[in-house]
Protein backbone atom coordinates (compact mmCIF):
# COMPACT_ATOMS: atom_id res chain seq x y z
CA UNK A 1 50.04 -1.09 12.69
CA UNK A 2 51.73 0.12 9.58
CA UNK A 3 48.74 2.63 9.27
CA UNK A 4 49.31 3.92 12.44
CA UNK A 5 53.10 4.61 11.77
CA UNK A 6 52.72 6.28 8.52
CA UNK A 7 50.13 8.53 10.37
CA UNK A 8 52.72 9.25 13.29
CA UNK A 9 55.61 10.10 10.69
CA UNK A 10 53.15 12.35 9.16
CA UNK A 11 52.16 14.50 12.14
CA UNK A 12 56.11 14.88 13.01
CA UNK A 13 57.10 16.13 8.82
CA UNK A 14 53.52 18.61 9.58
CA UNK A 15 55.04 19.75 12.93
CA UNK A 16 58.50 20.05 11.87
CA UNK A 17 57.08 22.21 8.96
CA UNK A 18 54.78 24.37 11.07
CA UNK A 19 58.25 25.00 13.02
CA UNK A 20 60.08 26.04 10.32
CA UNK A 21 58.12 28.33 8.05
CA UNK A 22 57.40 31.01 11.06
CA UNK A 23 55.13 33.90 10.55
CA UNK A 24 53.78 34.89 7.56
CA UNK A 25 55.52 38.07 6.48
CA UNK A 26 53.23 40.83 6.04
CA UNK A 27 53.22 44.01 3.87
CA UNK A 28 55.16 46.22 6.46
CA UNK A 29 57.62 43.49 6.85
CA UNK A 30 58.33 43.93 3.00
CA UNK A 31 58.26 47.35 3.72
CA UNK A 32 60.88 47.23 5.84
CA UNK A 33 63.31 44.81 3.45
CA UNK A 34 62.13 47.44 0.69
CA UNK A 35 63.37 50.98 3.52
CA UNK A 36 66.49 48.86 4.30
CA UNK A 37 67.73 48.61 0.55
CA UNK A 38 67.01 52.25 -0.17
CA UNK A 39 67.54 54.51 3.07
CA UNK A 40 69.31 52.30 5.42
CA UNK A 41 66.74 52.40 7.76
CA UNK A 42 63.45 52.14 8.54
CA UNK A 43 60.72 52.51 11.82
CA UNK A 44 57.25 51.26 11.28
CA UNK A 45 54.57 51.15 13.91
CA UNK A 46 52.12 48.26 15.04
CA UNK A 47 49.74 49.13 12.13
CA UNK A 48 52.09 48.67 9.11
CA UNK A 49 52.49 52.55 9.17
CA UNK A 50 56.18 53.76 7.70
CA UNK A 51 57.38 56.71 10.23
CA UNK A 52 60.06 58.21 8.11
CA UNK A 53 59.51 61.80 7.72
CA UNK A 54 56.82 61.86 10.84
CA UNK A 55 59.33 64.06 12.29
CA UNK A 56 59.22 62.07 15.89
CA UNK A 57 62.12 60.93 17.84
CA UNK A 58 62.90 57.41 17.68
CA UNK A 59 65.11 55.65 20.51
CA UNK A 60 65.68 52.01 21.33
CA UNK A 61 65.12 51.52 25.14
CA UNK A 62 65.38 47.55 24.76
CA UNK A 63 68.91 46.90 23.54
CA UNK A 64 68.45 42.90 24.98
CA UNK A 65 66.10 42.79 22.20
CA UNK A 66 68.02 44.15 19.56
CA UNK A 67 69.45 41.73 16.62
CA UNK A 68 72.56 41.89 14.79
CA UNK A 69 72.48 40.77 11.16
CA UNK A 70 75.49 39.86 8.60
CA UNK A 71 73.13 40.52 6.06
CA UNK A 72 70.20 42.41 4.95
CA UNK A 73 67.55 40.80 6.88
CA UNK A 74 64.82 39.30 5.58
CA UNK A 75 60.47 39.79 5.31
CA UNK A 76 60.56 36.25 7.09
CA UNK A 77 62.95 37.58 9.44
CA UNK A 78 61.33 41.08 9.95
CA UNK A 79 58.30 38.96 10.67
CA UNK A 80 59.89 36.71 13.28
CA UNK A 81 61.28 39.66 15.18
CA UNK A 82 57.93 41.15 15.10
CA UNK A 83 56.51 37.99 16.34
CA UNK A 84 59.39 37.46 19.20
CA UNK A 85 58.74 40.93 20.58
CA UNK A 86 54.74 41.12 20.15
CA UNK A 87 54.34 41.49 23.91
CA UNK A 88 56.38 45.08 23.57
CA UNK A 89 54.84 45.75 19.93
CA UNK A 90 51.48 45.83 20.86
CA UNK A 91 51.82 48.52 23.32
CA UNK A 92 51.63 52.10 22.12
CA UNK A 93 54.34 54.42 20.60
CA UNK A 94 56.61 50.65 20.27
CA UNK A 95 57.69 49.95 16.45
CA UNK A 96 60.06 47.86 14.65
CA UNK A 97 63.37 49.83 14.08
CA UNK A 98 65.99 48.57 11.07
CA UNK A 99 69.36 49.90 10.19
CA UNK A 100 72.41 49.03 8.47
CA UNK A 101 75.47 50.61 9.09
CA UNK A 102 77.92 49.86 6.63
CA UNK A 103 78.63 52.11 3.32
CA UNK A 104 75.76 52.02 1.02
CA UNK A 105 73.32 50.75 3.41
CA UNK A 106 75.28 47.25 3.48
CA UNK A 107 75.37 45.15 6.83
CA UNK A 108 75.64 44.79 9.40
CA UNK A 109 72.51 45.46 10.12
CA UNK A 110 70.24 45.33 12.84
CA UNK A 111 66.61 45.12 14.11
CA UNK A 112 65.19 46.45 17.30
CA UNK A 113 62.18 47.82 19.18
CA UNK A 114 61.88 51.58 19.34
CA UNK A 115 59.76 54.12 21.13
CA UNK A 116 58.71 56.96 18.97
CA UNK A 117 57.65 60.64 20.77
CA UNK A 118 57.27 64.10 19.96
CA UNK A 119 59.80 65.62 22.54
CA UNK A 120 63.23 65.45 22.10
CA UNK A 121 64.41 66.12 25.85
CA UNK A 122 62.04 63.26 26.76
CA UNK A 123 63.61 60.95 23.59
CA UNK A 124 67.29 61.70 24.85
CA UNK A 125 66.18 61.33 28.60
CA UNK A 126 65.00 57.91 27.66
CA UNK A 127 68.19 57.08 25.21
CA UNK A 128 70.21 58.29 28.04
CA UNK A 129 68.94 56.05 30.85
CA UNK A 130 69.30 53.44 28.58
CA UNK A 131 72.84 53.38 27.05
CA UNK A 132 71.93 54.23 24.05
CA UNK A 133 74.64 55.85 21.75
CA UNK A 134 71.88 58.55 20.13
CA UNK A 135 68.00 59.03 19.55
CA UNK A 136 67.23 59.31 15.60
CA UNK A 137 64.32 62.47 14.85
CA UNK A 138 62.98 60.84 11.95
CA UNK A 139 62.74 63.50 8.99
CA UNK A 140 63.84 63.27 5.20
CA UNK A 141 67.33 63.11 6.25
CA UNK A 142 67.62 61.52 9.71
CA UNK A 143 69.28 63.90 12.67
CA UNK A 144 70.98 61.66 15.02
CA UNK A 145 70.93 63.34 18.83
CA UNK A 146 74.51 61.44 20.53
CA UNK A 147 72.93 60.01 23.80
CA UNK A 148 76.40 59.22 24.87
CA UNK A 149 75.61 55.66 25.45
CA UNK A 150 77.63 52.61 23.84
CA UNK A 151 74.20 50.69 22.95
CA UNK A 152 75.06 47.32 24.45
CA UNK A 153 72.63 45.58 26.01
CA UNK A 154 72.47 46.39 30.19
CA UNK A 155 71.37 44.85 33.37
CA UNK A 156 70.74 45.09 36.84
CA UNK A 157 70.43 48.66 38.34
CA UNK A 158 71.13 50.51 35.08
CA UNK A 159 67.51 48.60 33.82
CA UNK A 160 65.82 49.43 36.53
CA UNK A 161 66.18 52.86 36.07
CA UNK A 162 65.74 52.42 32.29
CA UNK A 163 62.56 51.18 32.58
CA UNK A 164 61.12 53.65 35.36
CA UNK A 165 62.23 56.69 33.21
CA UNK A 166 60.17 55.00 29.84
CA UNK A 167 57.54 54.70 32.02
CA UNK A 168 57.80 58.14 33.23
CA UNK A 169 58.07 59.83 29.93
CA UNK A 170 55.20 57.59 28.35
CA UNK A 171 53.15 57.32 30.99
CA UNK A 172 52.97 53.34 32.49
């Protein structure tokens, strides 16, 4: 009987830790920590690839997914965004976007999905429909496009037609 409850306690201190430790962080998600500290920013694709300097446009058309940090976030927590959004991140031109916005590259910071493209109408079309407040072209020194947007998170109709112009620029 004792047996048995040592076993039980066991499997809940092996759960609880399973729970706990998340994802592993991977090399792009030290990557990004790494981008954060020395540009303020960073956009890496599904592959690990760093995007800075690939001259595309970058806009966020999924502000409910966005996070809001106090702090420089994390590997661990790079990799648990990546891991709460796979379903987006595994579909093409979708990346893991980081920024801080304070002086210095200080927080607050934030993590989102992006869409990269080559055309710039199509990137502010997209930032546009979607409230966002500018579309980033991602060169040595970023060039922020104003979109006009406030970048809150939105709902209802305004979604709707979010989503039908993302898929109309990228295609499904």
């Amino acid at each position: 009987m004792k047996l048995h409850a040592l076993a039980s306690v066991l499997l809940v201190v092996l759960a609880a830790a399973c729970v706990t430790t998340g994802p592993e962080p991977n090399a792009a998600d030290r990557l990004g920590v790494s981008l954060l500290a020395k540009s303020g920013g960073f956009t890496i694709d599904h592959f690990g690839k760093n995007l800075a300097e690939s001259g595309l446009f970058a806009v966020s058309p999924y502000p409910e997914r966005g996070e809001k940090f106090d702090r420089i976030p994390t590997a661990l927590d790079i990799a648990r965004f990546r891991e709460k959004n796979e379903d987006l991140l595994e579909r093409p031109k979708r990346n893991v976007g980081g920024w801080c916005e304070g002086k210095g590259n200080t927080p607050p910071c934030y993590l989102d999905v992006s869409v990269t493209i080559a055309d710039e109408a199509k990137a502010v079309m997209i930032g546009k429909s979607c409230n966002q407040q500018s579309v980033a072209q991602l060169l040595r020194e970023v060039r922020f496009i104003s979109t006009g947007g406030d970048g809150q998170a939105i709902s209802g109709e305004q979604l709707q037609v979010c989503r039908r112009t993302l898929a109309q620029v990228l295609g499904g």
